[in-house]
C-alpha atoms as a PDB file:
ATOM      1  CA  UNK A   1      -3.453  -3.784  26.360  1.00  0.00           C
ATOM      2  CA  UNK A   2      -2.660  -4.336  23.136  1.00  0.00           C
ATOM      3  CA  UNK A   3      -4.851  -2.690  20.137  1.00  0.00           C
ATOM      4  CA  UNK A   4      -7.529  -4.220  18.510  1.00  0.00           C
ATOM      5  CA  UNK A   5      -6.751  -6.019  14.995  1.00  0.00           C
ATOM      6  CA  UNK A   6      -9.625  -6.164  12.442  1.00  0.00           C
ATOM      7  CA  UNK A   7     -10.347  -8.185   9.852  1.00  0.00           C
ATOM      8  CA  UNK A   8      -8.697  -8.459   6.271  1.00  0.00           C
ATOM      9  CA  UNK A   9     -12.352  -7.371   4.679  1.00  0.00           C
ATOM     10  CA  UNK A  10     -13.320  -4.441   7.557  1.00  0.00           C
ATOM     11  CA  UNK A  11     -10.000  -3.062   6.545  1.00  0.00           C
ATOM     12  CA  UNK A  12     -10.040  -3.100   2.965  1.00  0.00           C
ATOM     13  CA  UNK A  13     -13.407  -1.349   3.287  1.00  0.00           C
ATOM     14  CA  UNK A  14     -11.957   1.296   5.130  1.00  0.00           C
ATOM     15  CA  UNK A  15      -9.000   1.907   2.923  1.00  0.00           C
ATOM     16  CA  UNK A  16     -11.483   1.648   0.215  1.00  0.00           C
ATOM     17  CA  UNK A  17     -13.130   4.937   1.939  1.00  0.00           C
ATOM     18  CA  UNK A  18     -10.114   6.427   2.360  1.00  0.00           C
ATOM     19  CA  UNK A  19      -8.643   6.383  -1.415  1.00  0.00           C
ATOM     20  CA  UNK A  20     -12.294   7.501  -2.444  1.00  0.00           C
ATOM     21  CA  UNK A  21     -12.711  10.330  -0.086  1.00  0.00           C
ATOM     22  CA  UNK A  22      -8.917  11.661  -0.813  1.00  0.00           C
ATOM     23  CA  UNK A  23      -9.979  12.053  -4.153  1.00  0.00           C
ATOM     24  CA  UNK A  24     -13.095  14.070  -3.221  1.00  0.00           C
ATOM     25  CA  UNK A  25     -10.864  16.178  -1.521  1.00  0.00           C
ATOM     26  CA  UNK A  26      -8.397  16.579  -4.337  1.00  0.00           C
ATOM     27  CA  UNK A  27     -11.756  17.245  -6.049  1.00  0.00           C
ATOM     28  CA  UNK A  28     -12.697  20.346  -3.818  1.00  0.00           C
ATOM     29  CA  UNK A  29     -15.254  18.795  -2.015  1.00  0.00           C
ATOM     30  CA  UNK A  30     -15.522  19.410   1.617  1.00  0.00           C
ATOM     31  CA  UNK A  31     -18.500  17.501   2.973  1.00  0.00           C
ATOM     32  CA  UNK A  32     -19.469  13.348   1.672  1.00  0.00           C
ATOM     33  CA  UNK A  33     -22.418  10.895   2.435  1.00  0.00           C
ATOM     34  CA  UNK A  34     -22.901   7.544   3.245  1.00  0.00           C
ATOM     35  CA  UNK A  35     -24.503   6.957   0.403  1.00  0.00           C
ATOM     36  CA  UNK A  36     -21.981   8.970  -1.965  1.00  0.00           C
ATOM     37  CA  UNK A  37     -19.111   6.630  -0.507  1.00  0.00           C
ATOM     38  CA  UNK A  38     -21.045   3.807  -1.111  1.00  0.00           C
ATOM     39  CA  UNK A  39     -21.379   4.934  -5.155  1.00  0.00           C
ATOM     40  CA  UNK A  40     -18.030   6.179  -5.519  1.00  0.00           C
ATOM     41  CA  UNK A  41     -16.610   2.604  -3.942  1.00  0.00           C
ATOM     42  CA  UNK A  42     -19.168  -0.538  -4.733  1.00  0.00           C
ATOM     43  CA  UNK A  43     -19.780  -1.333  -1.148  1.00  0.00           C
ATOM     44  CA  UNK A  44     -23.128  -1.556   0.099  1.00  0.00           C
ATOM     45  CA  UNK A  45     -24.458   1.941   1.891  1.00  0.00           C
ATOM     46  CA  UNK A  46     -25.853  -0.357   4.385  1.00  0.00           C
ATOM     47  CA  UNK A  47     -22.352  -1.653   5.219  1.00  0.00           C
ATOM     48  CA  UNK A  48     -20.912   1.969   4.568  1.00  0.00           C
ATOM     49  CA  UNK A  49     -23.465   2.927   7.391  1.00  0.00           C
ATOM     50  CA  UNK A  50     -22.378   0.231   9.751  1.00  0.00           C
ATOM     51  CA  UNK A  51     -18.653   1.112   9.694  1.00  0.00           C
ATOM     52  CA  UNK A  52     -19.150   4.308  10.404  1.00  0.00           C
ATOM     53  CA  UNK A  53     -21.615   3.745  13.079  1.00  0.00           C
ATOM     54  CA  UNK A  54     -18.921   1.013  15.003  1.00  0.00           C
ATOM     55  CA  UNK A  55     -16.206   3.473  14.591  1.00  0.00           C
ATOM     56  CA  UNK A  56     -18.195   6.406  15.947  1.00  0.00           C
ATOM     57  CA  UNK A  57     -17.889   7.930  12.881  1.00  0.00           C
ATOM     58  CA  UNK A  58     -20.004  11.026  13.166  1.00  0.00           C
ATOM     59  CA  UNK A  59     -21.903  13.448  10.877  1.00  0.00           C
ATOM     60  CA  UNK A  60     -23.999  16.152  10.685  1.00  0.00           C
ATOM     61  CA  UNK A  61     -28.088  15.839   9.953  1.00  0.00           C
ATOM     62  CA  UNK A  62     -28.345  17.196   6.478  1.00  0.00           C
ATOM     63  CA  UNK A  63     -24.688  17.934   5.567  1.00  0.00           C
ATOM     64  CA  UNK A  64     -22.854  15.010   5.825  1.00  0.00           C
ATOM     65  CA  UNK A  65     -19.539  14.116   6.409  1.00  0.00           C
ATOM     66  CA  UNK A  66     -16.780  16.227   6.891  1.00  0.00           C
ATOM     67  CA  UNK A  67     -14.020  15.134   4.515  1.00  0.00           C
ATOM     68  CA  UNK A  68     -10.930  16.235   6.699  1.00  0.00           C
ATOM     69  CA  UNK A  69     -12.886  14.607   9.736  1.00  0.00           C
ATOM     70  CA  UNK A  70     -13.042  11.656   7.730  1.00  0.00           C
ATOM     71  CA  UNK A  71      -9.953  11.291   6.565  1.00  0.00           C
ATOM     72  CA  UNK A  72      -8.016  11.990   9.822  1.00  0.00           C
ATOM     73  CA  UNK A  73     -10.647   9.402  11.576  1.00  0.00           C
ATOM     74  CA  UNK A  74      -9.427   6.611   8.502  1.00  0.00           C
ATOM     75  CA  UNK A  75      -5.456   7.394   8.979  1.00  0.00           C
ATOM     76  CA  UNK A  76      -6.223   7.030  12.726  1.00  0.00           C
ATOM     77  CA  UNK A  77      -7.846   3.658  12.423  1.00  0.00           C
ATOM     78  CA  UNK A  78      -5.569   2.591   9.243  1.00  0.00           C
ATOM     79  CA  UNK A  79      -2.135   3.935  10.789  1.00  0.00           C
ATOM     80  CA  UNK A  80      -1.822   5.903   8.269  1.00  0.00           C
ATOM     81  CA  UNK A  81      -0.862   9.284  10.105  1.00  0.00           C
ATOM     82  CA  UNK A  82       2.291   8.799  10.346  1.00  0.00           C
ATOM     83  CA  UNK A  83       4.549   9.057   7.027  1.00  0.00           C
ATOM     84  CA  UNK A  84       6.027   5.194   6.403  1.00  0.00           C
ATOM     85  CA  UNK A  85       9.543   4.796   5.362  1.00  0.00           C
ATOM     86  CA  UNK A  86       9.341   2.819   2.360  1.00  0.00           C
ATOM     87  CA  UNK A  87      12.601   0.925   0.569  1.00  0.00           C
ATOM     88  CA  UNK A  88      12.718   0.007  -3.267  1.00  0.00           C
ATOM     89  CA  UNK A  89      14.162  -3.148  -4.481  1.00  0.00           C
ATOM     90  CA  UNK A  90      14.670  -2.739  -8.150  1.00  0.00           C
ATOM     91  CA  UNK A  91      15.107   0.369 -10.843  1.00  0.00           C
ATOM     92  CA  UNK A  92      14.185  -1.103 -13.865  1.00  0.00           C
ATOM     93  CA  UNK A  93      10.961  -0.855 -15.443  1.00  0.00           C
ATOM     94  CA  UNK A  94       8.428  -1.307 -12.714  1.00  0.00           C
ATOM     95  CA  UNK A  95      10.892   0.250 -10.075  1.00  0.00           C
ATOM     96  CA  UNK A  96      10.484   2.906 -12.408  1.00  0.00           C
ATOM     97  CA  UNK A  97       7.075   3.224 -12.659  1.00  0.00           C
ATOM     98  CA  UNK A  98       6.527   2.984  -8.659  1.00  0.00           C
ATOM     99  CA  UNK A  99       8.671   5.607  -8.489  1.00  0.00           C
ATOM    100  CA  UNK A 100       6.759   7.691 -10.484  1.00  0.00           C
ATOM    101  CA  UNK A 101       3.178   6.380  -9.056  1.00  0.00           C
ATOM    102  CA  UNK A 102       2.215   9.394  -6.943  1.00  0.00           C
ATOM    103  CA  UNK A 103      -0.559   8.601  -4.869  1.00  0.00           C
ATOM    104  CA  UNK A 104       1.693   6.957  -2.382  1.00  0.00           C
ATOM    105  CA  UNK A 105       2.540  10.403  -0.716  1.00  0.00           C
ATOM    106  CA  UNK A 106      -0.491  11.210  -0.370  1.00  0.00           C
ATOM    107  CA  UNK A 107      -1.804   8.149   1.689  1.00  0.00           C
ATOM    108  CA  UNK A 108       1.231   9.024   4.155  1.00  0.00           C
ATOM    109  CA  UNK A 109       3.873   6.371   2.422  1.00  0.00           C
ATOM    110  CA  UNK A 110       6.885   7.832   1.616  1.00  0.00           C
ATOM    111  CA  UNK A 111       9.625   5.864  -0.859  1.00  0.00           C
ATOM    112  CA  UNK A 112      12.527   6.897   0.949  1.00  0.00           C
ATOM    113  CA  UNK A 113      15.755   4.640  -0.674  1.00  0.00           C
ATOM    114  CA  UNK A 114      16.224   2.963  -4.043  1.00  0.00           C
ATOM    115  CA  UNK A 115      18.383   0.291  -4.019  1.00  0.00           C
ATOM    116  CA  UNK A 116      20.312  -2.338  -7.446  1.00  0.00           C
ATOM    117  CA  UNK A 117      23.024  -4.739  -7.781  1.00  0.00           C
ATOM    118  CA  UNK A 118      23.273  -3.174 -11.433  1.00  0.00           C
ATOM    119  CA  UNK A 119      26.665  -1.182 -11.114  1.00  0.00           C
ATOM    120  CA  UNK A 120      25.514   0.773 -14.730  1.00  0.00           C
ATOM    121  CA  UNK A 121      22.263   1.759 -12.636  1.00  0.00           C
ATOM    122  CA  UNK A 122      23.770   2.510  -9.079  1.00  0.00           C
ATOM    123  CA  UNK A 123      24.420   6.178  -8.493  1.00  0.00           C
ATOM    124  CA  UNK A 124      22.089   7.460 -11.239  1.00  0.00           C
ATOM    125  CA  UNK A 125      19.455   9.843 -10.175  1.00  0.00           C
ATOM    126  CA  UNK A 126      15.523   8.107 -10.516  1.00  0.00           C
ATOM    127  CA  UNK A 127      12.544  10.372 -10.038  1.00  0.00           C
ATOM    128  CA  UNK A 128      14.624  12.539  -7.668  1.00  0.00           C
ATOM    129  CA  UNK A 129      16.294   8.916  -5.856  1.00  0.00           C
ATOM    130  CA  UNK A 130      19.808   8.102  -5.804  1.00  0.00           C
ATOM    131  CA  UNK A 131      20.281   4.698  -6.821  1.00  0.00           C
ATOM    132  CA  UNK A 132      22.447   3.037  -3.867  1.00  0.00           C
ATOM    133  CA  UNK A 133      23.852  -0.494  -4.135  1.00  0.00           C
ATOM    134  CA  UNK A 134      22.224  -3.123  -2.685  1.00  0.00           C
ATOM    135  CA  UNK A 135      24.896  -3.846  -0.364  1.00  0.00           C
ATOM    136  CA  UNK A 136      23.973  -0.784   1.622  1.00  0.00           C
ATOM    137  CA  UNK A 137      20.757  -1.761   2.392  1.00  0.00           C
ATOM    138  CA  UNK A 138      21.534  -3.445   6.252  1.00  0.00           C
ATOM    139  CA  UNK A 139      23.514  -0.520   7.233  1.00  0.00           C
ATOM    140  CA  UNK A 140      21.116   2.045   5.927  1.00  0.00           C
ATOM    141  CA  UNK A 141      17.776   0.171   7.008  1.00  0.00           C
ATOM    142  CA  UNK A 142      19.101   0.005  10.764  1.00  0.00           C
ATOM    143  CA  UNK A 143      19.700   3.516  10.466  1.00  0.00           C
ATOM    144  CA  UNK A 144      16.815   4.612   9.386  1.00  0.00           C
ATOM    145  CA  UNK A 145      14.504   1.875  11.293  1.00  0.00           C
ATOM    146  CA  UNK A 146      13.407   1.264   7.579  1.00  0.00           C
ATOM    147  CA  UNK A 147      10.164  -1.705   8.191  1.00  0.00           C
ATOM    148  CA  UNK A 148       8.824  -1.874   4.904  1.00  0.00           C
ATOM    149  CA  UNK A 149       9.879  -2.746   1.240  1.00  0.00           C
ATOM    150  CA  UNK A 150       8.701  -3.183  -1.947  1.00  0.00           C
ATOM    151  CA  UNK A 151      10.311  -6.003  -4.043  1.00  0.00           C
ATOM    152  CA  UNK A 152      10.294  -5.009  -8.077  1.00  0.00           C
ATOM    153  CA  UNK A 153      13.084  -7.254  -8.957  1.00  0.00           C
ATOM    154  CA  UNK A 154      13.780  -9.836 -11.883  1.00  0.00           C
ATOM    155  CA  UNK A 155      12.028 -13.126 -10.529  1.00  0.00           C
ATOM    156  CA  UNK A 156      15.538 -15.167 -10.368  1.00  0.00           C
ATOM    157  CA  UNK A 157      16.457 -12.255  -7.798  1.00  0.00           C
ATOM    158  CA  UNK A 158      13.800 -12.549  -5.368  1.00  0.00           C
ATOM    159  CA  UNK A 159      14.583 -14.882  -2.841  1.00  0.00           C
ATOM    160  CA  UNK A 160      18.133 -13.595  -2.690  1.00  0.00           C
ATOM    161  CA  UNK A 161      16.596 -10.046  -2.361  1.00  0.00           C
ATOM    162  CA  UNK A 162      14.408 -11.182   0.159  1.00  0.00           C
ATOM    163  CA  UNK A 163      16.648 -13.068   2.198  1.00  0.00           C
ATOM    164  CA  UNK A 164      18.885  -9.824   2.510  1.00  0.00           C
ATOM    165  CA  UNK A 165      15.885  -7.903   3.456  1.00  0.00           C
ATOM    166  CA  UNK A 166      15.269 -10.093   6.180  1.00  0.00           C
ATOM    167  CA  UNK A 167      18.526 -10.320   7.396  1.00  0.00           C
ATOM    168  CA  UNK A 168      18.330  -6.106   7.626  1.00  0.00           C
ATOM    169  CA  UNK A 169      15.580  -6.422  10.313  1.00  0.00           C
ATOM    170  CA  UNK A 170      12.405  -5.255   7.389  1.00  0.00           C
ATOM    171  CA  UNK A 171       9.149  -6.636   8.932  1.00  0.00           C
ATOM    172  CA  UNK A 172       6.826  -6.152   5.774  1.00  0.00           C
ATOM    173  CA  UNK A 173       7.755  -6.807   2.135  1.00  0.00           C
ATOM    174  CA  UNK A 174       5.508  -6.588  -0.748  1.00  0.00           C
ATOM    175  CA  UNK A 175       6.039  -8.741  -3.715  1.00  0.00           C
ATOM    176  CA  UNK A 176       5.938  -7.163  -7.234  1.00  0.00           C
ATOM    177  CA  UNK A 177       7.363  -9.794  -8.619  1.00  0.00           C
ATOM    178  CA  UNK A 178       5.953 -13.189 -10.625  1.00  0.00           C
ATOM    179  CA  UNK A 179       7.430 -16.067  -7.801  1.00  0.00           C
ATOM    180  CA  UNK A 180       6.551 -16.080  -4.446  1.00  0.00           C
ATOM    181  CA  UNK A 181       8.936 -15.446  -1.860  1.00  0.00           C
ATOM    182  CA  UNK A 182      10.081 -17.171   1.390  1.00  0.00           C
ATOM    183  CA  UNK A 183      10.461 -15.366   4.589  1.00  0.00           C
ATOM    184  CA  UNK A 184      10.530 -15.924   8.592  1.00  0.00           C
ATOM    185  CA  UNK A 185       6.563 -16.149  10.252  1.00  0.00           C
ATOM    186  CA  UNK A 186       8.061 -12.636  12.011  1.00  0.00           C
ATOM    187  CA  UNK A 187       8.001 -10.825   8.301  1.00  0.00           C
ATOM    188  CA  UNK A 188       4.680 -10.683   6.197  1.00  0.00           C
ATOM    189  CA  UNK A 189       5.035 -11.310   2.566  1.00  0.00           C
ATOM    190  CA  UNK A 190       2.038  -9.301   0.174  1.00  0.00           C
ATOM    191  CA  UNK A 191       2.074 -10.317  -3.039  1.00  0.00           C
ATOM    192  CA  UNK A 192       0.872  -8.208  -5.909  1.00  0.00           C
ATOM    193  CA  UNK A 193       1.296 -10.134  -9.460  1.00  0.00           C
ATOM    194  CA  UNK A 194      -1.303  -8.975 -11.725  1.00  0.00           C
ATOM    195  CA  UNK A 195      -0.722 -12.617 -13.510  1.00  0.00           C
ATOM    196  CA  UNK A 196      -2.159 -13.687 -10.240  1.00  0.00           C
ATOM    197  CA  UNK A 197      -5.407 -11.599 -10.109  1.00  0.00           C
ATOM    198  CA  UNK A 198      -5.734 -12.352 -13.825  1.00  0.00           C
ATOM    199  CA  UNK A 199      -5.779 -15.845 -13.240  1.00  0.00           C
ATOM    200  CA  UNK A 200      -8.707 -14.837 -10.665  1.00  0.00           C
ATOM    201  CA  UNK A 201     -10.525 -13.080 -12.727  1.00  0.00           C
ATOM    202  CA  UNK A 202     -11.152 -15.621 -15.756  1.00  0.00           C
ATOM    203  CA  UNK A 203     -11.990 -18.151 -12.842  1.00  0.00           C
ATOM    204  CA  UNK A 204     -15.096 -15.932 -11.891  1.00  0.00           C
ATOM    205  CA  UNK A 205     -15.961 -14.575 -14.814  1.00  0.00           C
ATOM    206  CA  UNK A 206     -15.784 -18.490 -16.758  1.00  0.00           C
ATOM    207  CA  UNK A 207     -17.960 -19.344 -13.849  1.00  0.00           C
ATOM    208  CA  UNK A 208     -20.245 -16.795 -14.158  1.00  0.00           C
ATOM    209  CA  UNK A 209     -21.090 -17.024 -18.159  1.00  0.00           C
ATOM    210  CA  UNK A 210     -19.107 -13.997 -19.196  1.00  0.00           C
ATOM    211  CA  UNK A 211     -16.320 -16.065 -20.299  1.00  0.00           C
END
């Protein structure tokens, strides 16, 4: 029987709850409430309430949540308790910064290689990654089982990029750059361009008198 798959909102709830409660943690805090993780994330505490209700989600009558419980019960549900093999496709700027972004450990994704066609950046040391050349990355993905991969590329790149990705077997590849990308059905493309969620921004907010 194969698991059940939720929708694109009930799971961006829950990693909504996750990211907040991690930082509670980080904060010292050991116990959370409903109504806390509905503050601390925007969502409704009704809605808060009914997740954790459907999951089974259980706390204690005048305490709360427990935050380990929590977060173990959200990596359960998300998949996240496992650490991800993660590939990077780019060391300039914003491979750079990714590099240095460390809240990915901490959610269980782990940037593993760092791959360039540049030959004056392959070999260099980034954020304690080798640089390897792009022409590695089929042999080294199929060692590693590597399914993920994170696209931070110049936009002329991209498809080229992507295509060898592909070709290497990756099964999810996330878009940092400006163009969309073109892939099999069997490999999911997420996009994150910031142009993008500009763009969607100013629509709502011009609709909505504040612009």
């Amino acid at each position: 029987m194969s698991e059940k798959i939720y929708s694109e909102r009930t799971i961006s709830r829950l990693s909504q709850y996750l990211k907040y409660i991690v930082h509670l943690k980080e904060d010292g805090k050991r116990t959370t409430t409903s109504k806390e993780i509905s503050r601390g994330t925007g969502v409704n505490s009704a809605e808060v309430r009914r997740d954790l209700v459907y999951f089974k989600i259980k706390g204690k009558r005048g305490v709360g949540f427990n935050i380990d419980d929590l977060i173990k019960s959200f990596n359960k549900i998300l998949g996240y308790n496992r650490f991800v093999r993660i590939a990077l496709i780019g060391a300039g700027n914003l491979g750079k910064a990714i590099l240095k972004y460390k809240m990915l450990e901490r959610f269980g994704f782990r940037i593993e290689d760092v791959f360039d066609n540049n030959k004056g950046v392959i070999g260099k040391v980034i954020s304690g990654h080798k640089v390897l050349s792009i022409n590695r990355i089929e042999d080294i993905f199929r060692k590693k089982n590597t399914e993920i991969s994170i696209l931070a590329v110049p936009p002329h790149s991209a498809q080229k990029a992507t295509d060898i990705l592909v070709k290497a077997g990756v099964k999810v590849v996330i878009n940092y750059t400006s163009v969309p990308v073109k892939a099999p059905a069997n490999v999911r493309i997420e996009t994150t361009d910031p142009i993008e969620k500009l763009l969607h921004t100013l629509y709502y907010l011009s609709r909505t008198g504040y612009a």
